[in-house]
Structure formats: structure tokens, C-alpha cells
Protein backbone atom coordinates (compact mmCIF):
# COMPACT_ATOMS: atom_id res chain seq x y z
CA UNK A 1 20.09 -71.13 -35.94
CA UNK A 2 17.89 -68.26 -34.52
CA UNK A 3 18.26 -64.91 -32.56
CA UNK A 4 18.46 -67.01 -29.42
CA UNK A 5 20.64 -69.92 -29.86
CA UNK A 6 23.37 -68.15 -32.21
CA UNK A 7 25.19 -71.56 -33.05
CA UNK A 8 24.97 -73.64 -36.07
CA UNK A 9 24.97 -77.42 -36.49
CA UNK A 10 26.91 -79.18 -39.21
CA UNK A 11 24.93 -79.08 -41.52
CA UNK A 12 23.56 -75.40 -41.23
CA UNK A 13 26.74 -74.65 -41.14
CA UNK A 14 27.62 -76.75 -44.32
CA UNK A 15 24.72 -74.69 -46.10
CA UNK A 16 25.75 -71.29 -44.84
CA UNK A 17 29.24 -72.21 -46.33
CA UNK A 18 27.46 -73.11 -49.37
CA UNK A 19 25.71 -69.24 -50.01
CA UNK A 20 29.29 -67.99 -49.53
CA UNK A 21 30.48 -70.60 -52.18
CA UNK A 22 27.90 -69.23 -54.93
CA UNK A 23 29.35 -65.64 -54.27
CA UNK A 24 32.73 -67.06 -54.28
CA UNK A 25 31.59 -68.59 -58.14
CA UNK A 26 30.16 -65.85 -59.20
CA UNK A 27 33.57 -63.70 -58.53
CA UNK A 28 35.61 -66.06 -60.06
CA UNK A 29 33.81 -66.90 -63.30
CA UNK A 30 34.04 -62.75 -63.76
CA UNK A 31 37.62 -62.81 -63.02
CA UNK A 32 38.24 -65.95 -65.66
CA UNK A 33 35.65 -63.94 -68.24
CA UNK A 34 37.52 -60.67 -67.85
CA UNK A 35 41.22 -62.02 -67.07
CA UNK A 36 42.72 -59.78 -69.43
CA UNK A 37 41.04 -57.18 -68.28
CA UNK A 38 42.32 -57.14 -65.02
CA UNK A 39 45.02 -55.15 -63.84
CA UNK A 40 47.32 -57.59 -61.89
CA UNK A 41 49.21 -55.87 -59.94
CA UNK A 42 46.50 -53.96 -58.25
CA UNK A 43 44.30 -57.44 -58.01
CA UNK A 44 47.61 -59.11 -56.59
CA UNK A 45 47.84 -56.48 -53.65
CA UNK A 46 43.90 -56.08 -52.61
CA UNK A 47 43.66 -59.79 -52.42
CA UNK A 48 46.68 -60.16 -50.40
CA UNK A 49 46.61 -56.95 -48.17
CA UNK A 50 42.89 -58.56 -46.24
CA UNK A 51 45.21 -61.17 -44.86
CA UNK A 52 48.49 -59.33 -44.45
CA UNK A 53 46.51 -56.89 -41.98
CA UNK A 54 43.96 -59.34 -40.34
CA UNK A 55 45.23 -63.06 -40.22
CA UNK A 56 48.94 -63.56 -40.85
CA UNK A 57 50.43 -61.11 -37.49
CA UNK A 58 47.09 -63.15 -35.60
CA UNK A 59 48.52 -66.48 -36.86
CA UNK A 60 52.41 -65.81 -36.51
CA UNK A 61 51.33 -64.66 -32.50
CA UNK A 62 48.87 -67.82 -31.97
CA UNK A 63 51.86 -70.04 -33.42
CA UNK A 64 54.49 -68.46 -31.35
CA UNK A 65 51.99 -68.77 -28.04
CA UNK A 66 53.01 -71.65 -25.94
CA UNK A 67 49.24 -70.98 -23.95
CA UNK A 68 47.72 -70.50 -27.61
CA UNK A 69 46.40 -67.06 -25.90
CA UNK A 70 46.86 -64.27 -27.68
CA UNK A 71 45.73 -60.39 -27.83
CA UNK A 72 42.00 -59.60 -29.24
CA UNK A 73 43.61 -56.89 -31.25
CA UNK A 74 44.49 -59.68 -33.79
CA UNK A 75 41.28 -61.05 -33.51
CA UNK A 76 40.01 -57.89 -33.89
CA UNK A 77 42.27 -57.21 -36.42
CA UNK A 78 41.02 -60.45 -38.73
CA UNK A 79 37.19 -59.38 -37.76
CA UNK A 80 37.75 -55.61 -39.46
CA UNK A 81 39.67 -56.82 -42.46
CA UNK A 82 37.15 -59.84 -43.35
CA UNK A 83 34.87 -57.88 -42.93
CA UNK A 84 31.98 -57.80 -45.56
CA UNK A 85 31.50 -53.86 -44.63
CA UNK A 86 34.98 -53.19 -44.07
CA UNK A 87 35.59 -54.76 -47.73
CA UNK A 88 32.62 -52.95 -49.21
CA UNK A 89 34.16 -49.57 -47.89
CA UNK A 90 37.22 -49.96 -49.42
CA UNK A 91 35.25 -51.20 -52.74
CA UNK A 92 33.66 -48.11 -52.44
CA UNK A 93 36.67 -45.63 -51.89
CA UNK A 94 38.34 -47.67 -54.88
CA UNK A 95 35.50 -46.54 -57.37
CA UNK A 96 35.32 -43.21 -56.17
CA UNK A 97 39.23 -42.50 -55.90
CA UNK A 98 39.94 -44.59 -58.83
CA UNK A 99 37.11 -45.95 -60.78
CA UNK A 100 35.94 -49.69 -61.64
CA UNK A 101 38.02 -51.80 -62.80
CA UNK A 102 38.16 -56.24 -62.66
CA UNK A 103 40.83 -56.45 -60.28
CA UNK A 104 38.38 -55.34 -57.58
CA UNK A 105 36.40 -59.05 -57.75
CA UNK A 106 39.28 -60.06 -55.78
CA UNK A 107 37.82 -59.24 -52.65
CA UNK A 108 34.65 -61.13 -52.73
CA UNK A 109 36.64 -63.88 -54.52
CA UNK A 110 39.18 -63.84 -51.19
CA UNK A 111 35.96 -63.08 -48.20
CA UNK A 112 33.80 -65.58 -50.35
CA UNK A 113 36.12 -68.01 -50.75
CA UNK A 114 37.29 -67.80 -46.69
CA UNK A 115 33.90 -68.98 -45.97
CA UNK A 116 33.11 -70.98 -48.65
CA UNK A 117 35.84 -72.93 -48.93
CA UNK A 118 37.87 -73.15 -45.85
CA UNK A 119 34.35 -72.31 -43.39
CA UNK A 120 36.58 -69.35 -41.69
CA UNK A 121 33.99 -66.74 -40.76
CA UNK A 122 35.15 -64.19 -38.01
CA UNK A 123 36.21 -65.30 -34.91
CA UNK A 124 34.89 -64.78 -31.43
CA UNK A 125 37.25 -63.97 -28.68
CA UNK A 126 36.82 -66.73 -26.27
CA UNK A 127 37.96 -69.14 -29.48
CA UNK A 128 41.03 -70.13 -30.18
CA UNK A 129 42.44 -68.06 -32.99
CA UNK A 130 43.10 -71.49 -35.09
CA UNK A 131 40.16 -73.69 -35.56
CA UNK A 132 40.56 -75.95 -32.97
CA UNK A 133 37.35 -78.35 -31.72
CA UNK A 134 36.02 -77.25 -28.73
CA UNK A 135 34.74 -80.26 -26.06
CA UNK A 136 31.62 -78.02 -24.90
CA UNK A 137 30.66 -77.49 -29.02
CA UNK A 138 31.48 -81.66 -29.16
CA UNK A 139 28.90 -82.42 -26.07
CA UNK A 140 26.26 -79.55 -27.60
CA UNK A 141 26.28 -81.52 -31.02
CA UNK A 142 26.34 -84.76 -29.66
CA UNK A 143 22.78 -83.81 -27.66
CA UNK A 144 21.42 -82.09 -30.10
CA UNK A 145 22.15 -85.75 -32.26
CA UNK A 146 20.89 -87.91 -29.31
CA UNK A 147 17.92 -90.35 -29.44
CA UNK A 148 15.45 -89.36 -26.52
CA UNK A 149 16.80 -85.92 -25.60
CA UNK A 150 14.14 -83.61 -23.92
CA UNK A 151 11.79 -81.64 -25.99
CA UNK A 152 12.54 -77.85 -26.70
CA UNK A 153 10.97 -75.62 -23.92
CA UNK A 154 9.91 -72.16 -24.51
CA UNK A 155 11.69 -71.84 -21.37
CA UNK A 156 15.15 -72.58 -22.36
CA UNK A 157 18.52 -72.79 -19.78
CA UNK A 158 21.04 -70.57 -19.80
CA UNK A 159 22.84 -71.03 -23.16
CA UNK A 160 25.39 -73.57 -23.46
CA UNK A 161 27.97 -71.28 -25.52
CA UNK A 162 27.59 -68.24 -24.03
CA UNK A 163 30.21 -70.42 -21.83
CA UNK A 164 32.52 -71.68 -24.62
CA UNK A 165 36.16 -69.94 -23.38
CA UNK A 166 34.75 -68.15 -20.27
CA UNK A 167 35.59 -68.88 -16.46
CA UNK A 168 32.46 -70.46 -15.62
């Protein structure tokens, strides 16, 4: 919402899904205009390498987890390859190396579409790996919803998710 409370409620979170869903569009309406230009095989393997690297050895490891904790280097691992910098990087060392070609709009299509469609931006450590509702986010929403709740300070408390998957 701001530099200070870095949490979103539903429905800033529905419209920062939606930005990502206009980029997502825009890739995909290229790739349908230009489908026979695209070079498949090469479109095939940069869409699927982002989540060979960064989400499915993450996933397989949360899955496998009977305490659903697992290692930040697969979170860390899904952070760097869904990354929009990472992804412009290797965009970059494509047309350098290579030159431009359509099968490249498969990386916004796949980034965009993460966060447009499915709302999976990168994930913080102290989360669960899977989306998974978290009872502190539940009891921030629900006050932030309530009828009669106190009026914003400039002197706020100690934010409430600096605590989310901490000791305290």
C-alpha cells in the first residue's frame, strides 16, 4: 500500500494483478499475430526453463516436507528466475548473442501471466512456499474491514507482518 505498510488488501491486490494481466495481453496477442513467426522450439524451452529452475525443485521439496519447511535456496531460487530483471537479462543476452526473434514474448507471457493470472508474485521467506492463508494476514484484513476500528495515527505500532512466520 505504501513504503511503510508493504501489504496489500484484496482488492489492491486484485488491481496490481490486473497491470500484470494487460502485460500478460499484450504478449499474447503478439504471439497469436506472429505465431508463424515464432520459432517453437526455442519459445517451448524459455517458457519452460523459468519454472524448471525456480518453482518445480521448490514445489517437489515443499510437497515432500512433512513440516512444509523447506530451504530458502528454492525460494530464492523462484525469486531469481521470476524475476522481471533476471528475465530482462536473459532478454537481453538473447538479442545480443542471437538476435530478436517472437519466441522471446514467452517470457513476459509466462512472468505476466504468473501474476496476472494465478496472483504468484515472489515469495518471502517466512511464507509458506505454496499459497497457503495465513491467520495473522486473516485478523489484519478482517481489522482493516471492521466497523469502528481506530483512526490511522501518524504514530503507527510496530507492523503487524513484519511478524508473519517469525518467532515472535
Amino acid at each position: 500500500m505504501d513504503q511503510k505498510n508493504p501489504f496489500e488488501t484484496p482488492n489492491t491486490f486484485r488491481l496490481h494483478r490486473a497491470e500484470y494481466l494487460v502485460g500478460f495481453g499484450v504478449s499474447a496477442v503478439l504471439l497469436v499475430m506472429h505465431w508463424n513467426e515464432v520459432r517453437w522450439l526455442p519459445a517451448i524451452a524459455l517458457f519452460l526453463y523459468i519454472d524448471l529452475i525456480g518453482y518445480i525443485p521448490g514445489a517437489i521439496a515443499y510437497h515432500r516436507s512433512k513440516t512444509k519447511k523447506i530451504s530458502k535456496v528454492y525460494y530464492v531460487l523462484y525469486n531469481v528466475m521470476h524475476s522481471l530483471i533476471t528475465q530482462t537479462v536473459v532478454v537481453g543476452l538473447w538479442l545480443w548473442l542471437i538476435g530478436p526473434e517472437w519466441a522471446l514474448l514467452v517470457i513476459p507471457f509466462h512472468v505476466f501471466g504468473d501474476r496476472g493470472l494465478f496472483g504468484n508474485f515472489l515469495k518471502p521467506f517466512g511464507m509458506p512456499f505454496e499459497p497457503v492463508p495465513h491467520p495473522l494476514y486473516a485478523k489484519l484484513i478482517e481489522s482493516i474491514r471492521s466497523p469502528g476500528q481506530q483512526p490511522a495515527t501518524n504514530s503507527a505500532p510496530e507492523p503487524l507482518v513484519a511478524h508473519i512466520g517469525s518467532s515472535k
